[in-house]
C-alpha atoms as a PDB file:
ATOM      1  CA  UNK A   1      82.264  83.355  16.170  1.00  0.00           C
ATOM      2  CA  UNK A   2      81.187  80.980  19.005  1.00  0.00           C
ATOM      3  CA  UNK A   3      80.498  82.877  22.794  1.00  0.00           C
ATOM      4  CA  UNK A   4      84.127  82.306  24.744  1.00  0.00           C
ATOM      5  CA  UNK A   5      83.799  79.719  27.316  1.00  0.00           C
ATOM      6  CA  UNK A   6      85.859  80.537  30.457  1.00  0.00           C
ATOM      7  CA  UNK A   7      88.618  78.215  31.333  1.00  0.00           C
ATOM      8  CA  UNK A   8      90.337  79.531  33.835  1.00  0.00           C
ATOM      9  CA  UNK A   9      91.190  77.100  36.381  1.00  0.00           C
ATOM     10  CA  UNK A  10      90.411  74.527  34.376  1.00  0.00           C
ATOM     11  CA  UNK A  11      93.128  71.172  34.105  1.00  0.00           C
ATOM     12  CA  UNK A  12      93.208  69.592  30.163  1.00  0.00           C
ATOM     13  CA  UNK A  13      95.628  66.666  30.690  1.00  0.00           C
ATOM     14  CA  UNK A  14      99.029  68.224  31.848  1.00  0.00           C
ATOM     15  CA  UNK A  15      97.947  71.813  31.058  1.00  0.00           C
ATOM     16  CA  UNK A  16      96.187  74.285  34.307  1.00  0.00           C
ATOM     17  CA  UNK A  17      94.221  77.509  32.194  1.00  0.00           C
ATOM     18  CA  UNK A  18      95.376  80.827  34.006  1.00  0.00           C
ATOM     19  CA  UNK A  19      94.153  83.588  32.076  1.00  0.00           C
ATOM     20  CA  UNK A  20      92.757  84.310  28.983  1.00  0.00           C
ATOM     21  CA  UNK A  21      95.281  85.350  26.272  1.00  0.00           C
ATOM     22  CA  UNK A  22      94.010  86.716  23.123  1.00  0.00           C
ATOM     23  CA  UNK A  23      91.419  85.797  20.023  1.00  0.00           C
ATOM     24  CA  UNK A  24      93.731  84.913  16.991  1.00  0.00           C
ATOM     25  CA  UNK A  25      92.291  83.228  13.620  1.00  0.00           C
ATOM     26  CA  UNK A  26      88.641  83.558  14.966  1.00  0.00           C
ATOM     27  CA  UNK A  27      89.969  81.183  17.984  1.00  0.00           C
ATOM     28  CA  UNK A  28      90.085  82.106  21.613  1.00  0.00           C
ATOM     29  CA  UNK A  29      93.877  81.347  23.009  1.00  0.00           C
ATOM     30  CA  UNK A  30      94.436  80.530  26.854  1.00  0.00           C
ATOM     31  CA  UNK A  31      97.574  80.878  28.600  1.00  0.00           C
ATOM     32  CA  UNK A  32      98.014  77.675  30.495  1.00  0.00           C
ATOM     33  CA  UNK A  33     100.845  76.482  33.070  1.00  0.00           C
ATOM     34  CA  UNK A  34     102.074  72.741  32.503  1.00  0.00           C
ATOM     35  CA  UNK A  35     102.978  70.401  35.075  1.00  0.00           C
ATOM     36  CA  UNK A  36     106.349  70.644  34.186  1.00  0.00           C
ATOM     37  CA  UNK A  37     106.584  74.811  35.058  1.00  0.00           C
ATOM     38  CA  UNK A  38     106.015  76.131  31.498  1.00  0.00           C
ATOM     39  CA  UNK A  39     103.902  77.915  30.645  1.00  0.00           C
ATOM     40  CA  UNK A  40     102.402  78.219  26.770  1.00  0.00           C
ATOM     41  CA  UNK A  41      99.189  79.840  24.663  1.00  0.00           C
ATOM     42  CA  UNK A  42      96.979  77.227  23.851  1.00  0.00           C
ATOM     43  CA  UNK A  43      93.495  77.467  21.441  1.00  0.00           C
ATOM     44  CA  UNK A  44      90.352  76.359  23.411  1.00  0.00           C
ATOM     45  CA  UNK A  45      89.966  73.697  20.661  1.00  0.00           C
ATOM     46  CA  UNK A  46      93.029  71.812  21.309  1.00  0.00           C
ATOM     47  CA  UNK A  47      92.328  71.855  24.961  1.00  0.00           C
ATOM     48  CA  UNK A  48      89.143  70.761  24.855  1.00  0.00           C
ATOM     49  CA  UNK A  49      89.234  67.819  22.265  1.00  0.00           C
ATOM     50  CA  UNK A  50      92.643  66.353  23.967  1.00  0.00           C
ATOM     51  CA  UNK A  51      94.734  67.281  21.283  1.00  0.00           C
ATOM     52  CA  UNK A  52      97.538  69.299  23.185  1.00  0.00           C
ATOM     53  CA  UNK A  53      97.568  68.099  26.733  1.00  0.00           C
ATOM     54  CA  UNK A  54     101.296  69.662  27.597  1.00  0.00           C
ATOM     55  CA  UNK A  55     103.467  72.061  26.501  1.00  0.00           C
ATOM     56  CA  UNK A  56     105.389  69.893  24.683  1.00  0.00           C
ATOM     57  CA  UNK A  57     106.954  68.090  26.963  1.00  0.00           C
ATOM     58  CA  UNK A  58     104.625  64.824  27.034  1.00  0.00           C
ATOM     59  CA  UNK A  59     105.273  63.923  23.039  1.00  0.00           C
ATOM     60  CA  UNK A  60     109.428  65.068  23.597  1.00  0.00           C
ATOM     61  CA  UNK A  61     109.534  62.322  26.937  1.00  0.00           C
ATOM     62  CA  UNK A  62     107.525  59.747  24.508  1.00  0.00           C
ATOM     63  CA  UNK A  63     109.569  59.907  21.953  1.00  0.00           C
ATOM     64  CA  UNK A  64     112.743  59.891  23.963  1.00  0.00           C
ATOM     65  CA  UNK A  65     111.472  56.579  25.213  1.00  0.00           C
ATOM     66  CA  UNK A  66     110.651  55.271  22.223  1.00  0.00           C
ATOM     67  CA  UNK A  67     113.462  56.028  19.866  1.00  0.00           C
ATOM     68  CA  UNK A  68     116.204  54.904  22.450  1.00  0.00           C
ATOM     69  CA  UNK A  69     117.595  58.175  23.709  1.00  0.00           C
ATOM     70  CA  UNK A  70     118.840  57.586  27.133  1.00  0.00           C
ATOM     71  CA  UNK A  71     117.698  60.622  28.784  1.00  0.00           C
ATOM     72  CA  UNK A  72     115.291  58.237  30.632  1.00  0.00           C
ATOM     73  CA  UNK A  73     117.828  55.411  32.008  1.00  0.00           C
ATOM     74  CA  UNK A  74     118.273  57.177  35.025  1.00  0.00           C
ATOM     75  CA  UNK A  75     114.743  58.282  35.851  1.00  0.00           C
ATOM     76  CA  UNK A  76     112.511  56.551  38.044  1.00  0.00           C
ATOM     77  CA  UNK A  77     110.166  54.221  35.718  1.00  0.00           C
ATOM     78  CA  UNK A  78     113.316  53.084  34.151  1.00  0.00           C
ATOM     79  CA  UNK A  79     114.412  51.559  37.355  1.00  0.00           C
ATOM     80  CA  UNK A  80     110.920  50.685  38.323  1.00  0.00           C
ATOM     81  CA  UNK A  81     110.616  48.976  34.849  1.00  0.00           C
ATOM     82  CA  UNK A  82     114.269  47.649  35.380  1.00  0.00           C
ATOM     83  CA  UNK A  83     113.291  46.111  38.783  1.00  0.00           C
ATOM     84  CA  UNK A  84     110.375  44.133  37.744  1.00  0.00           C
ATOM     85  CA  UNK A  85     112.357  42.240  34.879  1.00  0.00           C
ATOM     86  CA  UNK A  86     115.089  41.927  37.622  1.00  0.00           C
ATOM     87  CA  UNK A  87     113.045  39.911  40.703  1.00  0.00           C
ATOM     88  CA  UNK A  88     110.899  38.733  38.209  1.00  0.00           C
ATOM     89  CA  UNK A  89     113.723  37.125  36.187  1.00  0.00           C
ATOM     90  CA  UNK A  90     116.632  36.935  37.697  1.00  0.00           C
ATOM     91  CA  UNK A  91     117.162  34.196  40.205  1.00  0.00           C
ATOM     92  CA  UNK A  92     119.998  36.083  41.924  1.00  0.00           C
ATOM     93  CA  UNK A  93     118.210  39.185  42.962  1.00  0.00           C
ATOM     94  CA  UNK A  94     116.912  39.136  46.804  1.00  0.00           C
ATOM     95  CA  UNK A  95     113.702  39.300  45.931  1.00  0.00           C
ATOM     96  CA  UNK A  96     113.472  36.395  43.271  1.00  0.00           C
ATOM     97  CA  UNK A  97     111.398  33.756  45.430  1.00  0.00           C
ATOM     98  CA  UNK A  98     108.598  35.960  45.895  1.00  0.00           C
ATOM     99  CA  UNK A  99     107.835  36.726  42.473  1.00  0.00           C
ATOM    100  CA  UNK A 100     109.689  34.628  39.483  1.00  0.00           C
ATOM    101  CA  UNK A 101     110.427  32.117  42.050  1.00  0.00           C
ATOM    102  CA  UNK A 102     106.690  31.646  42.727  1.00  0.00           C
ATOM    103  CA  UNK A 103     105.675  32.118  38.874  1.00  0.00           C
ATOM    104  CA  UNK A 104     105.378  36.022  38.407  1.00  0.00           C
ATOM    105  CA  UNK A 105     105.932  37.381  35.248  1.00  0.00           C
ATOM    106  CA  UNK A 106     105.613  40.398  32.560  1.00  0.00           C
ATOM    107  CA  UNK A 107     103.553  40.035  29.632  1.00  0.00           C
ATOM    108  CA  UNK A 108     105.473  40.292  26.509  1.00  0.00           C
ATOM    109  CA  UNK A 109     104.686  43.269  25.777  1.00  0.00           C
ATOM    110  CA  UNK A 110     105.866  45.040  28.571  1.00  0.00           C
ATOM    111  CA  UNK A 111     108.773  42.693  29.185  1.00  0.00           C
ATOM    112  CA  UNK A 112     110.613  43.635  25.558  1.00  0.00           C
ATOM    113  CA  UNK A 113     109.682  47.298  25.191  1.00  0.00           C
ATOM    114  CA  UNK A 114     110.590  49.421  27.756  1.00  0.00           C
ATOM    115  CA  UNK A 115     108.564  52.359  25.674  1.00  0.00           C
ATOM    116  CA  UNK A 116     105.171  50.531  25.592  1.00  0.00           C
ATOM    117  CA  UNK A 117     105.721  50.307  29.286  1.00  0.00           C
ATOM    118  CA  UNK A 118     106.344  53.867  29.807  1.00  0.00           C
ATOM    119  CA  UNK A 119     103.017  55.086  27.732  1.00  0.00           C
ATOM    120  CA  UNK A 120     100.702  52.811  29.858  1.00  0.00           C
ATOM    121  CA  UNK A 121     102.405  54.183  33.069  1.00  0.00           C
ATOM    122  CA  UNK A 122     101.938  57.867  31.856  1.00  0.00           C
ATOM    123  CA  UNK A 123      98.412  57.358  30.605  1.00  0.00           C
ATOM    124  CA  UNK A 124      97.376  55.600  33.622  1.00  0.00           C
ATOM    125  CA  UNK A 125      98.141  57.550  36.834  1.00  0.00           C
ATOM    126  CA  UNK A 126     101.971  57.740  36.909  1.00  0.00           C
ATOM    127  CA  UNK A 127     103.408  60.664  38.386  1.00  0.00           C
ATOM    128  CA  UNK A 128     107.039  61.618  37.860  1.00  0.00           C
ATOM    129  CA  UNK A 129     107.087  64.321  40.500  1.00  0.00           C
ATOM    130  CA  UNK A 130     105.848  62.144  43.480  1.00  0.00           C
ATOM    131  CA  UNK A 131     107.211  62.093  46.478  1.00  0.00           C
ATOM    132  CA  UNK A 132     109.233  58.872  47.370  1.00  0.00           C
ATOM    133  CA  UNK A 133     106.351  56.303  47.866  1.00  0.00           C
ATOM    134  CA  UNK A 134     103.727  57.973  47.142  1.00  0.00           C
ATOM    135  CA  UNK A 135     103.554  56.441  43.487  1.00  0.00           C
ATOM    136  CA  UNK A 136     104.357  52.719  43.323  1.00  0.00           C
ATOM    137  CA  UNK A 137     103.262  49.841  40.994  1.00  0.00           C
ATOM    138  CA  UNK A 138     100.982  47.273  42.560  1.00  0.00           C
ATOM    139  CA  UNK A 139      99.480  43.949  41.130  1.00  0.00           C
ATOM    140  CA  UNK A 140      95.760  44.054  41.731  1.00  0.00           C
ATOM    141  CA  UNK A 141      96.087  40.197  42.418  1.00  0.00           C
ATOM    142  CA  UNK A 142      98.943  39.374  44.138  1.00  0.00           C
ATOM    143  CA  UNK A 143      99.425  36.237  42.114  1.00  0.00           C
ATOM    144  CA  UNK A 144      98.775  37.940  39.116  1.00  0.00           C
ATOM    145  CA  UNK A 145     101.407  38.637  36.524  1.00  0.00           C
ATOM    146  CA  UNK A 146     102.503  42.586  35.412  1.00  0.00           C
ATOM    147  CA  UNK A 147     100.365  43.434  32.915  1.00  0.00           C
ATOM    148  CA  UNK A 148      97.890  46.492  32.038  1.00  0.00           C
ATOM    149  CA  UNK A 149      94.903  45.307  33.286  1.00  0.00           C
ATOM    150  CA  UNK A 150      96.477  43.749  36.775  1.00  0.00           C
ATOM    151  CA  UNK A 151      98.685  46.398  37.312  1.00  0.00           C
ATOM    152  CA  UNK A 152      97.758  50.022  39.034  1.00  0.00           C
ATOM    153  CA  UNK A 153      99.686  53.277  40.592  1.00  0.00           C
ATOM    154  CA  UNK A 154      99.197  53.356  45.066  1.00  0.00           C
ATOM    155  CA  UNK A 155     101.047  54.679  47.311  1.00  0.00           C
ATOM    156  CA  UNK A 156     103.385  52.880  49.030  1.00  0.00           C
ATOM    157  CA  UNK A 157     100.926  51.822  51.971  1.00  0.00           C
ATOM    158  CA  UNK A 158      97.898  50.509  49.899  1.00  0.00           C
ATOM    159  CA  UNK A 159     100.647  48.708  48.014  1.00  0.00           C
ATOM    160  CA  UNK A 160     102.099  46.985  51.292  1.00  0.00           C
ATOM    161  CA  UNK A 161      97.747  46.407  51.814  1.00  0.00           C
ATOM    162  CA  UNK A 162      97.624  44.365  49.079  1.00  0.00           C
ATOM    163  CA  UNK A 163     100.800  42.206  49.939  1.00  0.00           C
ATOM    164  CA  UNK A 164     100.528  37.966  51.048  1.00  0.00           C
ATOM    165  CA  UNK A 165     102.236  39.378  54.255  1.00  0.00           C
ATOM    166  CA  UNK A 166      99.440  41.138  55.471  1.00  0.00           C
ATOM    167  CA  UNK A 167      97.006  38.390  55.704  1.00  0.00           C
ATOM    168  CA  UNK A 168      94.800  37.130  58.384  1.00  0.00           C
ATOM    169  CA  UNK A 169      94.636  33.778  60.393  1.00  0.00           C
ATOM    170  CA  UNK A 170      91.786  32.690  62.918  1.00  0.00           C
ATOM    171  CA  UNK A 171      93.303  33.480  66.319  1.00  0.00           C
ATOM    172  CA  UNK A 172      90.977  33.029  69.709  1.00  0.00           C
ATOM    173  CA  UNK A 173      87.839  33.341  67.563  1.00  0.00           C
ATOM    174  CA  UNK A 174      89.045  36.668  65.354  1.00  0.00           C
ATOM    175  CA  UNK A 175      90.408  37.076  62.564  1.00  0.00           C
ATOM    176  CA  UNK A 176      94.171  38.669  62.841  1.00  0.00           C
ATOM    177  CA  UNK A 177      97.107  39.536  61.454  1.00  0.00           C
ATOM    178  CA  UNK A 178     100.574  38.633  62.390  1.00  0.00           C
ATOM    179  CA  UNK A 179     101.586  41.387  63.530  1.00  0.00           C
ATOM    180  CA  UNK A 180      98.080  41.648  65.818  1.00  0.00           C
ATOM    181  CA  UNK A 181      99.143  38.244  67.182  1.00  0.00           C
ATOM    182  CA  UNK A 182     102.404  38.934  67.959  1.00  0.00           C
ATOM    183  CA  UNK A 183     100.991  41.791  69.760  1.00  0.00           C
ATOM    184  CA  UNK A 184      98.630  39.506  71.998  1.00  0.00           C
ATOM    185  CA  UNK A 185     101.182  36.549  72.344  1.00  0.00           C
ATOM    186  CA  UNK A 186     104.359  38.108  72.483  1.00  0.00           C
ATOM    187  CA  UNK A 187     105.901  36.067  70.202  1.00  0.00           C
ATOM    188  CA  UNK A 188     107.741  37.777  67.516  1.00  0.00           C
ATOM    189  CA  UNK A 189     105.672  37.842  64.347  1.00  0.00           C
ATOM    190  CA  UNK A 190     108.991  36.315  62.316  1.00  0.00           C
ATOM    191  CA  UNK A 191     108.541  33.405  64.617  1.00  0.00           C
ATOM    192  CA  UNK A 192     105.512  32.866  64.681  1.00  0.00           C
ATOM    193  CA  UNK A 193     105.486  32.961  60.733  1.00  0.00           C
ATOM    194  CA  UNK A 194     108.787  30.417  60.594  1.00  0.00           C
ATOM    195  CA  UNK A 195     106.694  27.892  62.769  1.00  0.00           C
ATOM    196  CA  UNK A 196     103.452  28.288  59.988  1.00  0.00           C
ATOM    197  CA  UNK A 197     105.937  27.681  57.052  1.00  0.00           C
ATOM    198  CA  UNK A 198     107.554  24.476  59.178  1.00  0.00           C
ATOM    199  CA  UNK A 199     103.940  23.244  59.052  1.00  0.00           C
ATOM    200  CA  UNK A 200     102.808  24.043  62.701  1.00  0.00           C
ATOM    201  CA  UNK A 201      99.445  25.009  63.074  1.00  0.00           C
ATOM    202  CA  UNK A 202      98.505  28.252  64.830  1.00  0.00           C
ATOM    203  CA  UNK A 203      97.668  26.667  68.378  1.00  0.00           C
ATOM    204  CA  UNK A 204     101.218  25.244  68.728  1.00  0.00           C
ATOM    205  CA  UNK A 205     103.079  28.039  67.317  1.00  0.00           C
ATOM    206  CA  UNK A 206     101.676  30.510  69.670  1.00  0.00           C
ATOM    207  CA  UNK A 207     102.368  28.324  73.126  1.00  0.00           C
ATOM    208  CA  UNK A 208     105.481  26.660  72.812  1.00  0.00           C
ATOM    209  CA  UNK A 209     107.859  28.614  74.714  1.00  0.00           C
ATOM    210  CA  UNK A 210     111.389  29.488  72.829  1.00  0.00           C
ATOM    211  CA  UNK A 211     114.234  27.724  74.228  1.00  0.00           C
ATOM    212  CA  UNK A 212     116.731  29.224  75.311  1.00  0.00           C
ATOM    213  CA  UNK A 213     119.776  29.704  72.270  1.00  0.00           C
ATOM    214  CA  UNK A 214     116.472  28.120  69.559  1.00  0.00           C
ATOM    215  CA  UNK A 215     116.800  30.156  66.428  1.00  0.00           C
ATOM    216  CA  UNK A 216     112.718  29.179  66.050  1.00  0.00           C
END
């Protein structure tokens, strides 16, 4: 029989080693705590090689998703999943023009299987027990489409980072953002961005006073 290997503290997937448990069929057993609160006795083997990385609970929330038991509906990535089919394809939601109204989409896959979805999500940095914000889906490029390899978990301000709002314009020899130039101008920034969409260029629409009752 192999020398035991300590693995306390050690993290295998889902699964945190707190103490050793016991040596059963010439394997050492670990009891580990999951992120979900239980707690289980798990063979160094199966930690090591990946096979078990939960208690349990990982394979019983896959195959919930899969097999169309709606314990998930009301969860979080259901809504996030719902949302990006919804501004994506609906020209009715608020948010419509700035993604399927300027040619965003979801790759098949993702689009038609809420499950395949879910596994890449789980697999790839989401975390169901984050605190509002703190776990968002972003689009690497912003004029990208949703889809595996454009798509990442941020928090909610690296996600606002990556946005076509927060972009820069040449202002007085720097390069600024909006909300800089509003600072400097005092012009409010939802102003000065109306006049840029009307066509004006940057000189005019950060001198020409507002008259008075001018929705500009």
């Amino acid at each position: 029989m192999r020398r035991m290997e300590n693995l306390i503290g050690k993290k295998f997937g889902r699964l945190l080693v707190q103490k050793f448990d016991c040596i059963k069929n010439n394997n050492y057993y670990w009891i580990c705590k999951c992120d979900c609160g239980n707690e289980k006795s798990i063979a160094s083997g199966h930690l090591k090689s990946g096979r078990t990385k939960s208690c349990g609970c990982y394979n019983r929330e896959i195959v919930s998703a899969r097999f169309g038991s709606h314990h998930l509906t009301k969860t979080r990535i259901y809504k996030i999943w719902r949302g990006m089919i919804d501004r994506c394809y609906y020209p009715s939601h608020k948010y419509y023009k700035d993604y399927g109204g300027r040619g965003i989409s979801i790759c098949e896959e993702w689009k038609n299987n809420f499950y395949k979805f879910y596994v890449w999500a789980i697999k790839n940095g989401y975390n169901p027990n984050a605190k509002r914000g703190e776990c968002t889906i972003d689009r690497i490029n912003n004029d990208g489409n949703y889809e595996p390899n454009n798509c990442r978990w941020v928090n909610l301000k690296e996600q606002q980072n990556n946005t076509r709002i927060v972009k820069r314009f040449h202002f007085r020899g720097e390069l600024l953002t909006l909300y800089q130039i509003s600072k400097i101008t005092g012009i409010k920034k939802s102003i000065i961005y109306k006049r840029l969409y009307r066509g004006w260029d940057m000189e005019r629409a950060t001198k020409q006073k507002i008259k008075k009752g001018s929705k500009q």
